[in-house]
N, C-alpha and C. Protein backbone atom coordinates (compact mmCIF):
# COMPACT_ATOMS: atom_id res chain seq x y z
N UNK A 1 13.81 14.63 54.87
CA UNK A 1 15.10 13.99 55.01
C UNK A 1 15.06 12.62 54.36
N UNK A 2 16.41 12.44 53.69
CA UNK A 2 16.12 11.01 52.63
C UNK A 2 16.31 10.11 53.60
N UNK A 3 16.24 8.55 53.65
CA UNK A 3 16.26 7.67 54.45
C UNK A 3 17.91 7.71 54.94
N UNK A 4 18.91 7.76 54.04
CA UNK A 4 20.14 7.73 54.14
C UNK A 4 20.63 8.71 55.10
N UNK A 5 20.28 9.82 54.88
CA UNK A 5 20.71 10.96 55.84
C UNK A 5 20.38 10.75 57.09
N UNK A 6 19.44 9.91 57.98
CA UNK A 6 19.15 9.51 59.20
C UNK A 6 20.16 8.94 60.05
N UNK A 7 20.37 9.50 61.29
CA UNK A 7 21.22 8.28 62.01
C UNK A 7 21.04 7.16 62.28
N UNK A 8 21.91 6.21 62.31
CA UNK A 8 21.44 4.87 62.45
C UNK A 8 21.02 4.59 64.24
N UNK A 9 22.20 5.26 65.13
CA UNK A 9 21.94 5.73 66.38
C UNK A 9 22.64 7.08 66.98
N UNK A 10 22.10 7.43 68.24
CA UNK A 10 22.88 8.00 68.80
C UNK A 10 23.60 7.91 69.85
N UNK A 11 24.55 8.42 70.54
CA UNK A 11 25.16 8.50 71.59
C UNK A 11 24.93 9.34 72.51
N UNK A 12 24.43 9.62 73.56
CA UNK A 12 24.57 10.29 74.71
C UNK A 12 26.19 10.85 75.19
N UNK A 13 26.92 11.61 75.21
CA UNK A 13 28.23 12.05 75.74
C UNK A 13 28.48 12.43 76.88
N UNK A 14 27.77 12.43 77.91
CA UNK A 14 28.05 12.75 78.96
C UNK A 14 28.34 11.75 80.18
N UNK A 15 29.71 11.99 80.66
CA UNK A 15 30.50 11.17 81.44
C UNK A 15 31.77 10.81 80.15
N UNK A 16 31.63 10.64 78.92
CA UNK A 16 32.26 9.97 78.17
C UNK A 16 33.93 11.04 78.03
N UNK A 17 34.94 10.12 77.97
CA UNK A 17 36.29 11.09 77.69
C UNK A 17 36.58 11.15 76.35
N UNK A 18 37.23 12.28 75.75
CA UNK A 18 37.97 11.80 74.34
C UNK A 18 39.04 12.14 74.12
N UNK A 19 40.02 11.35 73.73
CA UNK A 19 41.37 11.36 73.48
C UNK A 19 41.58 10.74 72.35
N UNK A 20 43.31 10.61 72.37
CA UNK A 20 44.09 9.97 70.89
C UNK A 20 44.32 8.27 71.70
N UNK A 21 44.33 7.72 70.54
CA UNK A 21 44.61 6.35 71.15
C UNK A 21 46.17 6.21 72.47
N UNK A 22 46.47 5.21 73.17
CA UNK A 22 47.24 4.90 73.68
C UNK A 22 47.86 3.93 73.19
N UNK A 23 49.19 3.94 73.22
CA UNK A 23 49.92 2.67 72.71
C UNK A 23 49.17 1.24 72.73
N UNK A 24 48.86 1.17 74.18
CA UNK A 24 48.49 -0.36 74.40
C UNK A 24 47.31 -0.48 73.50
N UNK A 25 46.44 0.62 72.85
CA UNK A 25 45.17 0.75 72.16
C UNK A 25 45.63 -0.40 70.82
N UNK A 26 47.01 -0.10 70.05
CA UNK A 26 47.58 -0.84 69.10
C UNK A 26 47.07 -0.21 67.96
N UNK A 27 46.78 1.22 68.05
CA UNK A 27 46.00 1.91 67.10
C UNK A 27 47.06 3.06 66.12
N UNK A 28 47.82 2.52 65.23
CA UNK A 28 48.92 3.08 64.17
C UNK A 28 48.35 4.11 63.24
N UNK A 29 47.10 4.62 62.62
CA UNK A 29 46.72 4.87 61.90
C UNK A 29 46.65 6.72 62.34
N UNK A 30 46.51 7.56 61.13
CA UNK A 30 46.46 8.90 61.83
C UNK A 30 45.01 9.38 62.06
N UNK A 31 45.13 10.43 62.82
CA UNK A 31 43.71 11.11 62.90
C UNK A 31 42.54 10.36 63.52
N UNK A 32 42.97 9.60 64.38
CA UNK A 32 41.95 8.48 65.42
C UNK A 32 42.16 9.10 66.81
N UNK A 33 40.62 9.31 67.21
CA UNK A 33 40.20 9.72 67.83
C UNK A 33 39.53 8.60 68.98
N UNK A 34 39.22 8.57 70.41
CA UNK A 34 38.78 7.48 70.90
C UNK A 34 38.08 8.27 72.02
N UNK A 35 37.04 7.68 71.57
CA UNK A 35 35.32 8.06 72.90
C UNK A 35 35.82 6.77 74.12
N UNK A 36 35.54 7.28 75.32
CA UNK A 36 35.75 6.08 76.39
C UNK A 36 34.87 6.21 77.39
N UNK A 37 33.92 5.72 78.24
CA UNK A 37 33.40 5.63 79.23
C UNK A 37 33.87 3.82 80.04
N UNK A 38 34.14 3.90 80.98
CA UNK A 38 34.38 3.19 81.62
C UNK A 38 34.93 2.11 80.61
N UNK A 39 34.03 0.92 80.43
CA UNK A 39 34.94 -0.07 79.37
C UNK A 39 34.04 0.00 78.09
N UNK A 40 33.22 1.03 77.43
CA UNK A 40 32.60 1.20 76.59
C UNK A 40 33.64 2.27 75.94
N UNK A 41 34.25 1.41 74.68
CA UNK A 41 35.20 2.35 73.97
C UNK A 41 34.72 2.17 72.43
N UNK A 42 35.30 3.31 71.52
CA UNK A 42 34.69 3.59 70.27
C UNK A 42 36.15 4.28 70.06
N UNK A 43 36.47 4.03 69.10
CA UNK A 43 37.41 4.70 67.81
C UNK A 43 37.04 4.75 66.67
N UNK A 44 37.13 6.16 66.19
CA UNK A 44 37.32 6.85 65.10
C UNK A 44 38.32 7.52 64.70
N UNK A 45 37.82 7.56 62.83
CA UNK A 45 39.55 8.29 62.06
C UNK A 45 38.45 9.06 61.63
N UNK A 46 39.17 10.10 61.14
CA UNK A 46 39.07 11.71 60.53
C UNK A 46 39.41 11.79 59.13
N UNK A 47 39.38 12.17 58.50
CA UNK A 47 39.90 12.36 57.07
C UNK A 47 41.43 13.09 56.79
N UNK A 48 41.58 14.27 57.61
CA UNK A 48 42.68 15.71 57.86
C UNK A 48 42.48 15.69 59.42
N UNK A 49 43.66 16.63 59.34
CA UNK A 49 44.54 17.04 60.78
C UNK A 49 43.04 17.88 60.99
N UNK A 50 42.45 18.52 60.14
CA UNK A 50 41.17 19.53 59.66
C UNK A 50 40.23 19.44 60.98
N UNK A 51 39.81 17.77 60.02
CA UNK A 51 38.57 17.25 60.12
C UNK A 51 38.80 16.46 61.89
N UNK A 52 40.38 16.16 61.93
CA UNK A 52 40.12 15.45 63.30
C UNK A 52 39.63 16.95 64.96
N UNK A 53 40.62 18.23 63.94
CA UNK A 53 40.52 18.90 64.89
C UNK A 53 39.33 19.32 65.13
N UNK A 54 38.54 19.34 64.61
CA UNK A 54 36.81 19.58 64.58
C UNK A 54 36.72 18.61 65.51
N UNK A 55 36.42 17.53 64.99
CA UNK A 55 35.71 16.74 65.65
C UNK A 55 35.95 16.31 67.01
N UNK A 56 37.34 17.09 67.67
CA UNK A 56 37.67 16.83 68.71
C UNK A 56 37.06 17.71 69.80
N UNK A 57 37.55 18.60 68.99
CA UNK A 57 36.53 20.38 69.49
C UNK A 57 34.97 20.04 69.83
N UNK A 58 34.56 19.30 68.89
CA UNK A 58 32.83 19.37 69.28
C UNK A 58 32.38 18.35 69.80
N UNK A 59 33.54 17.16 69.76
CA UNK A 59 32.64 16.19 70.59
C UNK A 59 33.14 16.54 72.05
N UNK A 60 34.67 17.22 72.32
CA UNK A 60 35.05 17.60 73.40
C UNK A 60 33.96 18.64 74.36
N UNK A 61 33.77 19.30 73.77
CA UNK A 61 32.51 20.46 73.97
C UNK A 61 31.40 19.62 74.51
N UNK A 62 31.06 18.55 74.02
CA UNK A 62 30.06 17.57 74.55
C UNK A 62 30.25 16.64 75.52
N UNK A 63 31.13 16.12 75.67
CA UNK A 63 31.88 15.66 77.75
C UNK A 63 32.06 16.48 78.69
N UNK A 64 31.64 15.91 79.43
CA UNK A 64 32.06 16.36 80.92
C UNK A 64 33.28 16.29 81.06
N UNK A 65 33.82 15.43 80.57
CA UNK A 65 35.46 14.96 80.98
C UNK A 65 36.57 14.76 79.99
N UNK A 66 36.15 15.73 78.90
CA UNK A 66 37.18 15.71 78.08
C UNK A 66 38.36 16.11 78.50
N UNK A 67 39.57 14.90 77.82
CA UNK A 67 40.82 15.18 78.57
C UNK A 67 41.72 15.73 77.62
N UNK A 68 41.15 16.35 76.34
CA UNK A 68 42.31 16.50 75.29
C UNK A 68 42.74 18.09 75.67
N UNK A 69 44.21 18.07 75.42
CA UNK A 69 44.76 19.42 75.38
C UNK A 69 44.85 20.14 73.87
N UNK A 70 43.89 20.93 74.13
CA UNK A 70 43.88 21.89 72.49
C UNK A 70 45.22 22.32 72.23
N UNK A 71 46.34 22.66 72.82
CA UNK A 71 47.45 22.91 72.30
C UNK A 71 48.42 22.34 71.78
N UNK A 72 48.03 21.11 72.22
CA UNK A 72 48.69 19.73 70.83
C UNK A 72 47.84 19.29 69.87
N UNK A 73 48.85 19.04 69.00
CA UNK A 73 48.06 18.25 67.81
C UNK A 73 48.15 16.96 67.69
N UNK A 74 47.17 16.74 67.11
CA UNK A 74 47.40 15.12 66.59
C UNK A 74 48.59 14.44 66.46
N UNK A 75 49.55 14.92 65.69
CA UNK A 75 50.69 14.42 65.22
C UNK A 75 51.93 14.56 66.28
N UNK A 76 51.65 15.87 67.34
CA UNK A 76 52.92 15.89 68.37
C UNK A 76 52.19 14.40 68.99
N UNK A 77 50.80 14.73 69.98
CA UNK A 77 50.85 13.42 70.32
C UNK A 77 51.13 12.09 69.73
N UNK A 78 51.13 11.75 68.36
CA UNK A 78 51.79 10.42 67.72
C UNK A 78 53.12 10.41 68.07
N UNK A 79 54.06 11.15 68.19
CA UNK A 79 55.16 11.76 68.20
C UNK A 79 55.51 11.44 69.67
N UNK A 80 54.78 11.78 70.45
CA UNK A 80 54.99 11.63 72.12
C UNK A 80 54.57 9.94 72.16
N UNK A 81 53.56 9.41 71.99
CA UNK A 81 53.68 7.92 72.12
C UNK A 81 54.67 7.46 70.89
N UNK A 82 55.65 8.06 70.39
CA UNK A 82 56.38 7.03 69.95
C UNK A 82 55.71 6.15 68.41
N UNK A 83 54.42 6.66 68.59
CA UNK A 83 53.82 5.83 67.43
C UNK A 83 54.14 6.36 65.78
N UNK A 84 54.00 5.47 64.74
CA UNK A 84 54.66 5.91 63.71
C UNK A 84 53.10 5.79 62.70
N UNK A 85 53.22 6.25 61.94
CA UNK A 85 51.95 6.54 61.03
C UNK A 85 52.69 5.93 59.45
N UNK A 86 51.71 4.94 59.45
CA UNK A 86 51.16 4.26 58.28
C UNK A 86 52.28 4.59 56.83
């Protein structure tokens, strides 16, 4: 493995939730995703509707307490907070 390909760290996921940002988050951008444990928060963007739905799927798969509903998408929830994209 080249040096680059290494993680720099990892995360442990368990206890951790993942969802779409919340308004008060102030997070406008599409395809952001947000890891939360108590007040340890992390946001990430995705590339595609694709790439976010993956990554929701597998890091969801990896919490205990994932709260996302697979039957919405990304964009209804932008849509439900009202938020407008970029």
């Amino acid at each position: 493995m080249r040096p680059d390909e290494a993680p720099l760290a990892s995360l442990p996921l368990l206890g951790y939730s993942v969802t779409v940002p919340s308004p008060d988050d102030g997070i406008t951008k599409e395809f952001v995703f947000k890891l939360q444990f108590k007040n340890h928060v992390y946001f990430f963007r995705a590339e595609s509707q694709y790439t976010f739905d993956r990554w929701m799927e597998v890091i969801g798969s990896a919490t205990v307490h994932s709260q996302r509903n697979k039957s919405v998408n990304h964009h209804q929830e932008l849509e439900n907070n009202n938020i407008t994209s970029p």
